[in-house]
Protein backbone atom coordinates (compact mmCIF):
# COMPACT_ATOMS: atom_id res chain seq x y z
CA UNK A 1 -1.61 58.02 63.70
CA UNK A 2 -5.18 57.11 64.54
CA UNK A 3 -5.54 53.38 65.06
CA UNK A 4 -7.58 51.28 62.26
CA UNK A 5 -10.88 49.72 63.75
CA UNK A 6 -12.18 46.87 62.34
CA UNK A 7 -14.84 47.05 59.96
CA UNK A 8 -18.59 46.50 61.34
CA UNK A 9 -19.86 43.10 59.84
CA UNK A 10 -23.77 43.30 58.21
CA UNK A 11 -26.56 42.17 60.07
CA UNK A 12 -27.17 38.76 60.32
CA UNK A 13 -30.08 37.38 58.18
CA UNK A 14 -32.20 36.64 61.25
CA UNK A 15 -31.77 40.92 62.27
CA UNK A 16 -32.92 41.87 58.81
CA UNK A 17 -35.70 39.83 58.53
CA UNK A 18 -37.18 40.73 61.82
CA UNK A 19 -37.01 44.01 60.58
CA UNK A 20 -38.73 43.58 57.84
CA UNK A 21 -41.41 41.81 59.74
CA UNK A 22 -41.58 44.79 62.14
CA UNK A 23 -41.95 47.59 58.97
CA UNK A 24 -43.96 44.98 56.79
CA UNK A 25 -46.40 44.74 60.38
CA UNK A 26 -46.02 48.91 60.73
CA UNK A 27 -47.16 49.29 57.08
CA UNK A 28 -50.33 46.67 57.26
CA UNK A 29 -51.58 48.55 59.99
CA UNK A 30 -50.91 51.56 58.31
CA UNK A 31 -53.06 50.33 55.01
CA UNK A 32 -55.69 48.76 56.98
CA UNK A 33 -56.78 51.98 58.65
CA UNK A 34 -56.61 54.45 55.08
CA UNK A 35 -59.16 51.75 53.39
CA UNK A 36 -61.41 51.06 56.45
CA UNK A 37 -63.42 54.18 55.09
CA UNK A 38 -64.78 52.44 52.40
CA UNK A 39 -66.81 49.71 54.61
CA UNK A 40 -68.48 52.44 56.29
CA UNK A 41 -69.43 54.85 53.81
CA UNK A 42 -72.93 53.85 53.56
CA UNK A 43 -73.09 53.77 57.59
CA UNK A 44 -71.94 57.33 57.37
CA UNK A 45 -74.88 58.43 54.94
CA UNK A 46 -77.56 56.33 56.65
CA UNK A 47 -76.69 56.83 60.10
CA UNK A 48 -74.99 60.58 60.46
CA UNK A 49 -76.96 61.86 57.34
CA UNK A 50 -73.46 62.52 55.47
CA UNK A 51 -74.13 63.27 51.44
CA UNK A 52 -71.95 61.40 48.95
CA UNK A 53 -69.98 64.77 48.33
CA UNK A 54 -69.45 64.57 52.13
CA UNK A 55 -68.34 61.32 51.94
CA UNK A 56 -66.13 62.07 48.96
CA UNK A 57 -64.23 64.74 50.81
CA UNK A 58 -63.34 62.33 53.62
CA UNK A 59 -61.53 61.17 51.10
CA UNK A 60 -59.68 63.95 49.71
CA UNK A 61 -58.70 65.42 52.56
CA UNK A 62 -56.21 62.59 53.21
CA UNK A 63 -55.12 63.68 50.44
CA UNK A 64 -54.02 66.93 51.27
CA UNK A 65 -52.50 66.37 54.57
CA UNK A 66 -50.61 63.90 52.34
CA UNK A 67 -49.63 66.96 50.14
CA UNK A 68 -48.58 68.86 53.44
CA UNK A 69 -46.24 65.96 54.20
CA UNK A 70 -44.88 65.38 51.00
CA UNK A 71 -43.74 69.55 50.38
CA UNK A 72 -42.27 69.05 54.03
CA UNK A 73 -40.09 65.82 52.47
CA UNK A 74 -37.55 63.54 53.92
CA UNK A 75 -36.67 66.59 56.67
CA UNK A 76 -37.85 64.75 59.98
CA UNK A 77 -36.46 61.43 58.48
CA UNK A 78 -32.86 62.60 58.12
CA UNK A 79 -32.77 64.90 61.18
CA UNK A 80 -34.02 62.43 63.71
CA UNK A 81 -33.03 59.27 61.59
CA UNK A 82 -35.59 56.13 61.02
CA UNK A 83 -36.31 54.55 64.39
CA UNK A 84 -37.98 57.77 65.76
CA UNK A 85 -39.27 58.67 62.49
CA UNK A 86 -41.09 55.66 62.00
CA UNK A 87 -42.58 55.98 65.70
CA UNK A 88 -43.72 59.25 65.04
CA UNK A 89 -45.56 58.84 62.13
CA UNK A 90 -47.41 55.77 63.20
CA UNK A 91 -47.89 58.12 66.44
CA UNK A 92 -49.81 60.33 64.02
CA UNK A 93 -51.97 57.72 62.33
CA UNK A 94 -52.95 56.20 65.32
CA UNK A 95 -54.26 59.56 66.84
CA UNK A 96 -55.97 60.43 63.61
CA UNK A 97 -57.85 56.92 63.80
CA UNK A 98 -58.63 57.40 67.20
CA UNK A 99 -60.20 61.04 65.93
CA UNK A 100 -61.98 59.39 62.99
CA UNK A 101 -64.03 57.13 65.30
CA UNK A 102 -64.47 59.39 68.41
CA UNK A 103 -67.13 61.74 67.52
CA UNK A 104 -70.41 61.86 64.70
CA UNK A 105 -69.19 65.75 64.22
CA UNK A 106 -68.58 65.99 60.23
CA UNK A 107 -65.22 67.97 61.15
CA UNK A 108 -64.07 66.07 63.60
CA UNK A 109 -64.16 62.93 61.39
CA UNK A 110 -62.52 65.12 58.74
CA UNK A 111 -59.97 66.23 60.98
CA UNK A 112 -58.87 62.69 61.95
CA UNK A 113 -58.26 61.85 58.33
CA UNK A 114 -56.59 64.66 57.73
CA UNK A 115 -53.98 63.56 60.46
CA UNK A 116 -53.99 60.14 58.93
CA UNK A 117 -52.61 62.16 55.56
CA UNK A 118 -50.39 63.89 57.23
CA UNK A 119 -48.81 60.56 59.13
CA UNK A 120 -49.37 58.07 56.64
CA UNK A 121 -47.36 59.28 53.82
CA UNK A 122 -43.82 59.78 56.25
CA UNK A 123 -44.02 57.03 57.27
CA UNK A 124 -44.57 55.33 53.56
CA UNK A 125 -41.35 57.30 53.46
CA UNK A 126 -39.74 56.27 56.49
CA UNK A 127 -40.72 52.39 55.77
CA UNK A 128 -38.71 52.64 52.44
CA UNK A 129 -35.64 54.10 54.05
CA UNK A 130 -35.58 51.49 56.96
CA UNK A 131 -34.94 49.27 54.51
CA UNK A 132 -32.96 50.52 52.35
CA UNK A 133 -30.60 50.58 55.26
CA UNK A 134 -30.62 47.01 56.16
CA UNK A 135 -31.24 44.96 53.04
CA UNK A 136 -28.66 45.20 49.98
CA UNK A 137 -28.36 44.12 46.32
CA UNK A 138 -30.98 41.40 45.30
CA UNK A 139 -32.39 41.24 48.69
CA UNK A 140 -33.16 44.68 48.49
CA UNK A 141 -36.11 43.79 46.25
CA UNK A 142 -37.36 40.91 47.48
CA UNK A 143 -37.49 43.18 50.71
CA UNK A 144 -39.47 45.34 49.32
CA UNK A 145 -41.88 43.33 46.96
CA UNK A 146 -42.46 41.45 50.80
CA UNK A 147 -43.22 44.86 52.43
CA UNK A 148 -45.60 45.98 49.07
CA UNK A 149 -47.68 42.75 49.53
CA UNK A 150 -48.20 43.17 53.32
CA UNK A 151 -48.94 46.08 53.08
CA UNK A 152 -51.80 45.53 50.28
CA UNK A 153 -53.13 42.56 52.84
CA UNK A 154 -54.01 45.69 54.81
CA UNK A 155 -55.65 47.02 52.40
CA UNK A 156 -57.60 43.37 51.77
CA UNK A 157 -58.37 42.53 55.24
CA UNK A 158 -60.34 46.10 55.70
CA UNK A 159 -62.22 44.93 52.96
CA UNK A 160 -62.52 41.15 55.12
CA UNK A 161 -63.67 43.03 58.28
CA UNK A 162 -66.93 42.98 57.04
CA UNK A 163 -66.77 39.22 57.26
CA UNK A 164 -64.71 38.42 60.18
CA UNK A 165 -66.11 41.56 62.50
CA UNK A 166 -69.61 41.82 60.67
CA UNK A 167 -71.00 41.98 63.97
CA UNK A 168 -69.24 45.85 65.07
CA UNK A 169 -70.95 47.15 61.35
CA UNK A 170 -74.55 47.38 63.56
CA UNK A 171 -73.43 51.21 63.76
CA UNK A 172 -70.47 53.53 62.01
CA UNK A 173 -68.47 53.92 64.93
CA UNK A 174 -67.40 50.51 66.11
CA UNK A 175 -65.58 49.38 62.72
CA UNK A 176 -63.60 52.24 62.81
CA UNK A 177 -62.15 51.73 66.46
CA UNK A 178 -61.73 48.25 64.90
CA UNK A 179 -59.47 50.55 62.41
CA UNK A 180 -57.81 52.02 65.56
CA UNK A 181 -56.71 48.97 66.92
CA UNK A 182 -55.06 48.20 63.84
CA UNK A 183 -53.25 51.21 64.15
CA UNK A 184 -52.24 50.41 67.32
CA UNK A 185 -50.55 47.82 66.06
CA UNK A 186 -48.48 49.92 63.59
CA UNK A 187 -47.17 51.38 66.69
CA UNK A 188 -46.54 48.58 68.77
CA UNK A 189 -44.22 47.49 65.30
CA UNK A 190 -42.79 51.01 65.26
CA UNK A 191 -41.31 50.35 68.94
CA UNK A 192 -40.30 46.88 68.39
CA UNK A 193 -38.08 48.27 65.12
CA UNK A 194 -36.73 51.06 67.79
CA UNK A 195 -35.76 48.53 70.14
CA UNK A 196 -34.39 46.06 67.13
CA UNK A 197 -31.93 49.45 65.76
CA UNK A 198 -30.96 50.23 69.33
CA UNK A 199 -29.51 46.90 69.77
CA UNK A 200 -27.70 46.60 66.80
CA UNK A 201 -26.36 49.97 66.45
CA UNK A 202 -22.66 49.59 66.88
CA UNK A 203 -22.69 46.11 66.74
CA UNK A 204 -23.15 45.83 63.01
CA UNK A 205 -22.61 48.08 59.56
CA UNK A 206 -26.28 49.34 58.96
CA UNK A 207 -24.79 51.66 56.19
CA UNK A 208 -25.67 55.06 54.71
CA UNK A 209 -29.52 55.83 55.04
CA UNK A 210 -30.63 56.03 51.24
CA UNK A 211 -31.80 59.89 50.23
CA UNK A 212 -35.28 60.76 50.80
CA UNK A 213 -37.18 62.01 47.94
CA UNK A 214 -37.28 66.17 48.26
CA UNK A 215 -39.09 68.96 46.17
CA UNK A 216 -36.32 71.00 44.22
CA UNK A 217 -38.62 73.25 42.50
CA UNK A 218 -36.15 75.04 40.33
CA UNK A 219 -35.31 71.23 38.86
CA UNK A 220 -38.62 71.18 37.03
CA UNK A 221 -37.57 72.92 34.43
CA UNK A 222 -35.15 70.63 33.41
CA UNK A 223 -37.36 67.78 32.79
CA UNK A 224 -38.39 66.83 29.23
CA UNK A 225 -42.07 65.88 27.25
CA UNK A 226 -42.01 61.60 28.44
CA UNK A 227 -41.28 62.41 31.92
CA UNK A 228 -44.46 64.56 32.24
CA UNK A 229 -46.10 61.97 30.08
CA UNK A 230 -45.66 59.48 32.91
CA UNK A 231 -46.78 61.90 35.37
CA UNK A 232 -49.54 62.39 33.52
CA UNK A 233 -51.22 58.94 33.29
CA UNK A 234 -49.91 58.35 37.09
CA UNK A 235 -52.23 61.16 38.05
CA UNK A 236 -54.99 59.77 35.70
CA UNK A 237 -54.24 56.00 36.61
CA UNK A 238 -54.43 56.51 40.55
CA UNK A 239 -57.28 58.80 40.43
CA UNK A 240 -59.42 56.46 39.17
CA UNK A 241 -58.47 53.12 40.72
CA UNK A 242 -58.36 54.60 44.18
CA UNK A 243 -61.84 56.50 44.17
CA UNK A 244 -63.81 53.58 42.64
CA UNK A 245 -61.96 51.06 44.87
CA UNK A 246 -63.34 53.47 48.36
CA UNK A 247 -66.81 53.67 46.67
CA UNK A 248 -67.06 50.16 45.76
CA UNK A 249 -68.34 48.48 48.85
CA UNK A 250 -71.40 50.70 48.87
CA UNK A 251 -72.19 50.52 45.25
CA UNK A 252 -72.17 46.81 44.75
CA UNK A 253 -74.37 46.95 47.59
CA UNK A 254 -76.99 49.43 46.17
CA UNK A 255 -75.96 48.75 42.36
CA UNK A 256 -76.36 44.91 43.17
CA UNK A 257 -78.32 44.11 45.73
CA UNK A 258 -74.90 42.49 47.52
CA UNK A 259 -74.64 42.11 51.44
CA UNK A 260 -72.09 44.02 53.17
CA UNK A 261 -69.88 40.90 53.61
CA UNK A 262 -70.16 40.23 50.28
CA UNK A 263 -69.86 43.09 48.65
CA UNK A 264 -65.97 43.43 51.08
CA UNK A 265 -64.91 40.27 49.78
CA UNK A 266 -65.55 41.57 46.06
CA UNK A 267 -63.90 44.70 47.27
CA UNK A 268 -60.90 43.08 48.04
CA UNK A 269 -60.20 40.17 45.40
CA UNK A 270 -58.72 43.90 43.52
CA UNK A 271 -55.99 43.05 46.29
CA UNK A 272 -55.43 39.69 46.09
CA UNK A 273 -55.33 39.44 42.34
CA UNK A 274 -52.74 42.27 42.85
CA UNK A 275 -50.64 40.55 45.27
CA UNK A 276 -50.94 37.50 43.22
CA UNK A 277 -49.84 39.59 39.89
CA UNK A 278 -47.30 42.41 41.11
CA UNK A 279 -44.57 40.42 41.22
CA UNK A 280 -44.77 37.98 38.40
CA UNK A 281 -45.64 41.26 36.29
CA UNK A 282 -42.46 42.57 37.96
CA UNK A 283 -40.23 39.97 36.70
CA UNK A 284 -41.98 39.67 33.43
CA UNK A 285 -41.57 43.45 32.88
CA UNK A 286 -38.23 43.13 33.92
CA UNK A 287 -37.17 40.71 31.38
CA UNK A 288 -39.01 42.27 28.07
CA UNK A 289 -38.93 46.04 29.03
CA UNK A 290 -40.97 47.28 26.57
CA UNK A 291 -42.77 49.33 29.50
CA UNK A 292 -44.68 52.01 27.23
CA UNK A 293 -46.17 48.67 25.41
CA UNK A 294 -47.32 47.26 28.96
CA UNK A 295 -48.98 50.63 29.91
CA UNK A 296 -50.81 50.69 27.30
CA UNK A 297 -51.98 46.84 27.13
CA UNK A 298 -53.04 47.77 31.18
CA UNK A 299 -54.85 51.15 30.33
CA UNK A 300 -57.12 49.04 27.37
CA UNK A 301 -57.87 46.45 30.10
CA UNK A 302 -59.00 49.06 32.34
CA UNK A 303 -60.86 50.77 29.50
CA UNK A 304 -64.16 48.55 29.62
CA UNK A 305 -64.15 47.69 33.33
CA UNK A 306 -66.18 50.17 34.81
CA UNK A 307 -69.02 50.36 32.43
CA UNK A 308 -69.04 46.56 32.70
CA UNK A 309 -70.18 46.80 36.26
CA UNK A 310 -72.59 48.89 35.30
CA UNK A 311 -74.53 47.35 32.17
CA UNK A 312 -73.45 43.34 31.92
CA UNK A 313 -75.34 41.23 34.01
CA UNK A 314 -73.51 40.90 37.52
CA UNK A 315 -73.52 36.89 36.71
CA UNK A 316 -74.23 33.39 38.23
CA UNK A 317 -73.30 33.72 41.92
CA UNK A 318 -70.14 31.36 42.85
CA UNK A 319 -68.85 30.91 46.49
CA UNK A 320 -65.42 32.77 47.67
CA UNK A 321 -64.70 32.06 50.93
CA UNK A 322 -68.18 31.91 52.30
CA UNK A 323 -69.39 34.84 50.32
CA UNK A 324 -71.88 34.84 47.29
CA UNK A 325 -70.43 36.98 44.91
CA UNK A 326 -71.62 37.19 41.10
CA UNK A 327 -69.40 35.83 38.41
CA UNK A 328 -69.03 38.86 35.99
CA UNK A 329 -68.49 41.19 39.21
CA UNK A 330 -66.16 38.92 40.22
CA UNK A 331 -63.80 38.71 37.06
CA UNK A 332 -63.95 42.99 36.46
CA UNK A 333 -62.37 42.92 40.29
CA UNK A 334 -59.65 40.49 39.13
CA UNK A 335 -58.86 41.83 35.84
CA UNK A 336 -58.69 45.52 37.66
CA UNK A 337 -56.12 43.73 39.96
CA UNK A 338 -54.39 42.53 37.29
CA UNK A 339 -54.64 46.47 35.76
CA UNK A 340 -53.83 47.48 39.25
CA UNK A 341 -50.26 45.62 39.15
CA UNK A 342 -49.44 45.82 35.49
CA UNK A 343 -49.47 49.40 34.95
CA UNK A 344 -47.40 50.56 38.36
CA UNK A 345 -44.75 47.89 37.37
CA UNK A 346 -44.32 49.70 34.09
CA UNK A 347 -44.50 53.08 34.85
CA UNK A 348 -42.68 53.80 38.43
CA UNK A 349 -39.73 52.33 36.77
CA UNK A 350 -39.56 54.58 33.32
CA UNK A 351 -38.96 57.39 35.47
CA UNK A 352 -35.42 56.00 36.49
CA UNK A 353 -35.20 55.44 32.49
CA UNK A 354 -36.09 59.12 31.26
CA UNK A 355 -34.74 61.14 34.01
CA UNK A 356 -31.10 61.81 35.19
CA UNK A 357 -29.90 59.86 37.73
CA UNK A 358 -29.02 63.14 40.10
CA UNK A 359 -32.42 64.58 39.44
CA UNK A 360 -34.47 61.52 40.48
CA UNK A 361 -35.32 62.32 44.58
CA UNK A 362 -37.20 65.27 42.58
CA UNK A 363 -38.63 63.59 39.65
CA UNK A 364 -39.97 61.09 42.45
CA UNK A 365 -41.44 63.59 44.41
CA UNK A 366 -43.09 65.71 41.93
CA UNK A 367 -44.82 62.71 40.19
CA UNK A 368 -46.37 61.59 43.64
CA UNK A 369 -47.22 65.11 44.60
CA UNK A 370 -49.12 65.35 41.49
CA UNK A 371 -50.70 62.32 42.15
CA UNK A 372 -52.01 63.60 45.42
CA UNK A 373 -53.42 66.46 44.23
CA UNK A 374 -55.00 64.82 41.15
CA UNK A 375 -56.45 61.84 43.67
CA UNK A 376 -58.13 64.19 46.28
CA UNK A 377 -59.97 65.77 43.31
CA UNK A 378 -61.50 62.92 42.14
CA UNK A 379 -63.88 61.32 45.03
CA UNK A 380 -65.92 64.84 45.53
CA UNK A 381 -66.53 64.95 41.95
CA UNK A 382 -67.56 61.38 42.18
CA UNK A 383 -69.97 62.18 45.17
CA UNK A 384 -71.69 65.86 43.06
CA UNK A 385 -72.64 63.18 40.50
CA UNK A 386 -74.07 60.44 42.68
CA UNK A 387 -75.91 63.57 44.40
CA UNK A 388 -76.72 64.90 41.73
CA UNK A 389 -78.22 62.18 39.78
CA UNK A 390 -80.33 60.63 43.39
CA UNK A 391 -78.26 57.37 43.06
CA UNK A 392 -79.23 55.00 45.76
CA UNK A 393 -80.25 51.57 45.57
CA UNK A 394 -84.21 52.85 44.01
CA UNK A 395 -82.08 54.70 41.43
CA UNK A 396 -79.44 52.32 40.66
CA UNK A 397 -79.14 54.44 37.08
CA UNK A 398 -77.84 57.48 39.32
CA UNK A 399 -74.53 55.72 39.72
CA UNK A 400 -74.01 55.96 35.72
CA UNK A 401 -72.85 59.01 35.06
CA UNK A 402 -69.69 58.49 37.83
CA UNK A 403 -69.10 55.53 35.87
CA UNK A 404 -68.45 57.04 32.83
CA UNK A 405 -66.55 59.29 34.51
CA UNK A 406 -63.83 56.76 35.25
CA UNK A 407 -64.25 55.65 31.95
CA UNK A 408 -63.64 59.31 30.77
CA UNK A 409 -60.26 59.49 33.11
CA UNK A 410 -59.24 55.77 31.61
CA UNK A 411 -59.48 56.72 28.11
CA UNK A 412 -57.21 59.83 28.81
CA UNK A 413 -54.72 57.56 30.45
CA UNK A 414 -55.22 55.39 27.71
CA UNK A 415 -54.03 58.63 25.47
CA UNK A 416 -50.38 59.13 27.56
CA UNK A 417 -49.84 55.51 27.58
CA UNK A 418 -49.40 55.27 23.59
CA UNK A 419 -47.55 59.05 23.89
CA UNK A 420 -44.96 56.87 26.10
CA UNK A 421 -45.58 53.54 23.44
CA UNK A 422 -44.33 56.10 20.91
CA UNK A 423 -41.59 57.55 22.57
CA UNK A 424 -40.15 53.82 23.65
CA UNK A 425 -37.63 53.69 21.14
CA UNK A 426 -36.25 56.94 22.00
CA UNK A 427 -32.66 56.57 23.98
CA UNK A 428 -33.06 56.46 27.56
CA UNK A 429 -31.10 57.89 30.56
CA UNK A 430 -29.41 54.89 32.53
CA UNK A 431 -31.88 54.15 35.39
CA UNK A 432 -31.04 54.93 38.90
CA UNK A 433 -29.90 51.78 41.43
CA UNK A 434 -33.21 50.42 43.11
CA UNK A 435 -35.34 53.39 41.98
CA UNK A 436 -37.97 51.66 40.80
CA UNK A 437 -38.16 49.34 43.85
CA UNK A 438 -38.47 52.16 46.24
CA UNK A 439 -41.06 54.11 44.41
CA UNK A 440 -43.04 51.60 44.29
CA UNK A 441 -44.02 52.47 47.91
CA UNK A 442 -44.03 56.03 47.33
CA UNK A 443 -47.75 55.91 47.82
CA UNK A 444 -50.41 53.85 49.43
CA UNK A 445 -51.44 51.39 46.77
């Protein structure tokens, strides 16, 4: 008879937050260096002669390394488990920053963001697993709503670097090594998690590692009209949020006369209205349901926004944190927030609501492939019409047409949002445990 060993208590509150810390750190870093494009995209044209379809496919082409890493799935995660994982992946972001800002070469640039792609979304991955492992129940959400906003103060304080570094944005080069530093950091929280799991292993119950979403291809099949719905207006949704949001910094500052460290801080009130609004539209959405109503009430909000920008006066100027920013300009980037947190908090959850419990690692991973693929096609097309139509600051009319193309993409979101309104009252599947919280950071925004 083998003898009984005592069970393995959980990890003590003060373990679990430092991990979190340590991910939440990993994944700021992470965020930081994907959106410090966007502050240089005018650098890139003016100083390296780059076109805005050049521009555009910087982009995309974190895109598809993203699609490369997302077909290869949770493989590296479960074979080599989380702590090297995690290490690994930031590994791979931090050399494809340090490629991004090494050399003016057009394909070396576009090779470094391609390894970004190819790092970034593992370790999205990897970030989600960690803690699935050490946070249960109730915490597990407030875990991961903690990790979401982090991370999206990345996102915010790329946007702030052209305030609190505006001196390194004389050239192209230096903000990005300002980018690799960041990423640095990811890695220096990747090791400090390592270190944090090696000393606990054995010493407390870290339980089972949570599945990793994988492609079953033959599962597809199976899926019926609302799911694809949802997939829909998340390709739609994402593909035009993301692409303006990367363009922005340069177009309010050719569109609107803005300086660059005002036209960052506009760029990033997106993020703080969103970290403001994700999780009381959590809760709220939580309590009602009525998620194919709340798509749809975020899809009509998004519906004037971008023509706004372009045709209303940008407004009195009023003072955010040192920066001059006009009024009007000002409320489109905190309503787009607002858009920004209403419509994810809605829809990543219906999946767990229309699709079998057993088929939802799949459902998952399909919807953010798709997402991918429809988000690197976006920013090129975005950068044909800018070329296209001469915008620049002496043609500020140039920048129309790509404006009504969001619009365009926003009224066909608008369409699969009241598809899903009318399906609402359908019966639903029985969601999966914590699906929605996890998704949630099954993709960089």
């Amino acid at each position: 008879m083998n003898p009984t060993h005592p069970a393995l208590p959980r990890p003590t509150p003060l373990h679990r937050w430092l991990v979190l810390l340590f991910v939440s750190l990993a994944m700021f870093g992470n965020y930081y260096v994907y959106d410090s494009l966007g502050p240089v995209i005018d650098l890139l044209q003016s100083d390296l002669g780059f076109s805005n379809q050049q521009t555009g496919f910087l982009i995309s082409i974190y895109n598809l390394g993203a699609i490369v890493a997302l077909l290869i799935g949770g493989i590296i995660i479960d074979r080599y488990g989380t702590k090297r994982a995690l290490l690994l992946f930031a590994s791979i972001c931090l050399v494809g920053a340090i490629v991004t800002a090494i050399s003016p070469r057009y394909e070396i640039i576009a090779s470094g963001r391609l390894l970004l792609g190819l790092g970034s979304e593992p370790l999205i991955v990897a970030a989600t697993t960690v803690l699935a492992k050490w946070f249960k129940g109730k915490e597990l959400s407030f875990a991961f709503g903690i990790n979401l906003s982090l991370s999206r103060l990345g996102s915010a304080s790329a946007d702030w670097s052209t305030s609190f570094a505006s001196p390194l944005y004389s050239n192209w080069q230096d903000p990005l090594w300002l980018a690799t530093a960041f990423a640095g950091i990811s890695v220096t929280a990747a090791m400090l998690y390592w270190l944090q799991e090696k000393r606990c292993e054995g010493r407390f119950d870290l339980g089972a590692t949570g599945q990793t979403d994988k492609l079953k291809f033959k599962e597809l099949f199976l899926f019926g009209q609302r799911y694809w719905f949802i997939v829909a207006l998340c390709v739609v949704f994402y593909s035009t949020i993301f692409p303006f949001r990367t363009f922005a910094i340069m177009y309010f500052q050719e569109a609107h006369g803005l300086a660059r460290e005002a036209a960052g801080m506009l760029n990033s009130m997106m993020m703080v209205s969103a970290i403001i609004a994700t999780p009381l539209f959590g809760l709220l959405i939580d309590k009602v349901g009525r998620r194919g109503l709340f798509m749809t009430v975020g899809c009509l909000l998004m519906l004037p926004l971008f023509l706004a920008v372009t045709y209303l006066p940008a407004g009195v100027p009023v003072m955010v944190f040192g920066s001059s920013i006009p009024l009007t300009l000002l409320l489109v980037m905190l309503l787009l927030g607002c858009v920004f947190s209403l419509v994810p908090a809605a829809m990543w959850p219906s999946v767990a609501y229309t699709v079998d419990q057993r088929r939802l690692g799949t459902a998952y991973a399909t919807m953010t492939l798709c997402q991918q693929i429809g988000w690197s096609i976006v920013p090129p097309v975005i950068g044909y019409l800018n070329d296209l139509n001469q915008a620049s600051a002496d043609n500020v009319a140039g920048y129309a047409p790509g404006m009504w193309f969001y619009t365009g993409l926003a009224v066909t979101g608008l369409v699969f949002a009241l598809l899903l309104w009318r399906h609402e009252n359908k019966p639903m599947a029985a969601p999966g445990h914590h699906q929605e919280t996890a998704a949630e950071h099954q993709h960089p925004g």
